[in-house]
Protein backbone atom coordinates (compact mmCIF):
# COMPACT_ATOMS: atom_id res chain seq x y z
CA UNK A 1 99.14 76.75 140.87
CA UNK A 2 102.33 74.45 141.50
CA UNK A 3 103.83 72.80 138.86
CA UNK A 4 103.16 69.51 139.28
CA UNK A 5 99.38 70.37 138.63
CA UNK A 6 99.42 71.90 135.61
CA UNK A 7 97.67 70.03 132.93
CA UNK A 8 97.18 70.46 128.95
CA UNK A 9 93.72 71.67 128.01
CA UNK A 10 92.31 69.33 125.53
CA UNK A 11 89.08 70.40 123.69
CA UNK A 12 88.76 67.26 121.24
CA UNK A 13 89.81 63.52 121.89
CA UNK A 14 92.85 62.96 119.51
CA UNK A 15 91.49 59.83 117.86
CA UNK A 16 87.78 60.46 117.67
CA UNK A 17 87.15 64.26 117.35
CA UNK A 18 84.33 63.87 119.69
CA UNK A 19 84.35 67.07 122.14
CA UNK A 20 84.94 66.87 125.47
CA UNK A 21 84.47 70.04 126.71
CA UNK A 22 80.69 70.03 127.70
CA UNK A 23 79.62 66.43 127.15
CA UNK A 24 77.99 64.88 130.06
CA UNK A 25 78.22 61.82 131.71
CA UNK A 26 75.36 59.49 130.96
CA UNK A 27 73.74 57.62 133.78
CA UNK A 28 76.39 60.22 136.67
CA UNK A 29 73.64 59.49 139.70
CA UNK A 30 73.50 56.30 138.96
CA UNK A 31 77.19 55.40 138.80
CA UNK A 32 77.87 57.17 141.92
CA UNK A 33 74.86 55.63 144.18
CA UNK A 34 76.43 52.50 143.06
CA UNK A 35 80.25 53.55 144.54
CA UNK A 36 78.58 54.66 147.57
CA UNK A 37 76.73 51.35 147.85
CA UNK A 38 79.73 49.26 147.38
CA UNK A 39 82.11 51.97 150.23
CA UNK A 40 79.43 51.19 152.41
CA UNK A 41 80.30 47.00 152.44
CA UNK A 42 83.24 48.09 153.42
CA UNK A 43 82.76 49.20 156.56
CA UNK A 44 85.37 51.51 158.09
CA UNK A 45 87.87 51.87 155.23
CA UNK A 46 88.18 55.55 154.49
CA UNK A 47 89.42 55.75 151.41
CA UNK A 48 88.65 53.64 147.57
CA UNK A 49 89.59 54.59 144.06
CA UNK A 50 86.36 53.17 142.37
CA UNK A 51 86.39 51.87 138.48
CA UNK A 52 83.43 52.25 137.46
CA UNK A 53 82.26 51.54 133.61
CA UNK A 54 79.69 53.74 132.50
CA UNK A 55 77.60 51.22 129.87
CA UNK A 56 74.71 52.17 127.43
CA UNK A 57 71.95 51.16 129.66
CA UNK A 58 74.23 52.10 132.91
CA UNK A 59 76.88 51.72 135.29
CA UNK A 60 79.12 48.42 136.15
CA UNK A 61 81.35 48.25 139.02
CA UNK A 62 85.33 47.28 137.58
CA UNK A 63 87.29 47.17 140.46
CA UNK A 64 87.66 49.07 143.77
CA UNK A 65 91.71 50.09 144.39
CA UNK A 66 92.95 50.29 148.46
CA UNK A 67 95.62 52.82 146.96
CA UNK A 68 93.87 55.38 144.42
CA UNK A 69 95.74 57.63 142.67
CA UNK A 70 95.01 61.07 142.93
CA UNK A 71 97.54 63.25 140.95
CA UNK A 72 94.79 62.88 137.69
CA UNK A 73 91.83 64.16 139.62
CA UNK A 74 93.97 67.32 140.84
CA UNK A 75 95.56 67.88 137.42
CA UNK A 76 91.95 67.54 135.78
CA UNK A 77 90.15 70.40 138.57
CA UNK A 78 93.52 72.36 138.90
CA UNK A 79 93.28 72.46 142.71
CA UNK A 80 95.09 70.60 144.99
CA UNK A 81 92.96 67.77 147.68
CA UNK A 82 94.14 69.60 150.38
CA UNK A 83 92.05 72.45 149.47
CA UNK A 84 88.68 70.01 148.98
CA UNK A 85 86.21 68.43 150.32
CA UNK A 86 87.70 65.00 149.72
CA UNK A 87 90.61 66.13 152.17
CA UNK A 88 88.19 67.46 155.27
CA UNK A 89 86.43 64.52 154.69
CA UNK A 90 89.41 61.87 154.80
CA UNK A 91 90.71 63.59 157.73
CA UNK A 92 87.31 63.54 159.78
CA UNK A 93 87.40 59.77 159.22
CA UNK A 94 90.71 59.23 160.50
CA UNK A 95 90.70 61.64 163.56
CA UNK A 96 87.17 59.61 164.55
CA UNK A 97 89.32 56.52 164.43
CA UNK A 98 92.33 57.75 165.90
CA UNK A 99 90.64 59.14 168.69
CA UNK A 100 90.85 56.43 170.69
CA UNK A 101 94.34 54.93 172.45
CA UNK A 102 93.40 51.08 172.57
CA UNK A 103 96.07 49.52 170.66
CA UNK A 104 93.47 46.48 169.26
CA UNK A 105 91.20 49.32 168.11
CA UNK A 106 94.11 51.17 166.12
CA UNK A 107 95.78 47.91 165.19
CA UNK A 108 92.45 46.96 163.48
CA UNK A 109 92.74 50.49 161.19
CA UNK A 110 96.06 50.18 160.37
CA UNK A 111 96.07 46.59 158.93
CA UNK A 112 93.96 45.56 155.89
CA UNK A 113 94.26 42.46 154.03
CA UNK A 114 91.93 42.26 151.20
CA UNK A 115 91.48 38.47 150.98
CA UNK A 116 90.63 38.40 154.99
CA UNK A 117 93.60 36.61 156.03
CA UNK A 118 96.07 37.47 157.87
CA UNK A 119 98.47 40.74 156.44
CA UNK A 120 100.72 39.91 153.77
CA UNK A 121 104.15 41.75 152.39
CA UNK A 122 103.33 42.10 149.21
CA UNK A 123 106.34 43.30 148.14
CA UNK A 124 108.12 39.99 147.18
């Protein structure tokens, strides 16, 4: 395992004492049909970190993020993406849209401007 994914194995939470090994996720098939739902609006953007709040009588969507991080969901299964399903899938969506050599159809894929105007530097 490289370094950079190793990861402390907690068994309680520090504040509460609940366990956390074992405990289930209430209302899990719920709160991903929803994150599907909403990656579907989106049309052809491959990839979405969604928040999602799991309430007591079931999910909420937070927020959806263009630029997920990813370095918690490796530390947390110990394997690196590229050895997932998350990576064959990301790379399946972009050789489908890279496949083609019109410039307006990769321009479209390569620009993304979440307010639908025109592409912003956001670095300012």
């Amino acid at each position: 395992m490289h370094e950079s994914f190793r990861a402390l194995r907690i068994e309680q939470h520090p504040d509460t004492g609940a366990a956390i090994a074992g405990t289930r996720l209430p209302h899990r098939p719920e709160s991903v049909a929803l994150a599907l739902r909403a990656h579907q609006m989106l049309g052809g953007i491959a990839c979405v970190g969604w928040d999602v709040a799991i309430l007591d009588d079931g999910p909420v969507m937070l927020e959806g993020n263009w630029n997920p991080g990813v370095r918690a969901v490796q530390m947390s299964s110990r394997v690196p993406l590229d050895e997932t399903a998350y990576a064959r899938g990301l790379a399946e969506h972009l050789e489908a849209r890279l496949a083609s050599t019109d410039l307006a159809v990769l321009r479209r894929y390569s620009l993304w401007e979440p307010l639908g105007g025109p592409a912003r530097d956001w670095s300012m």
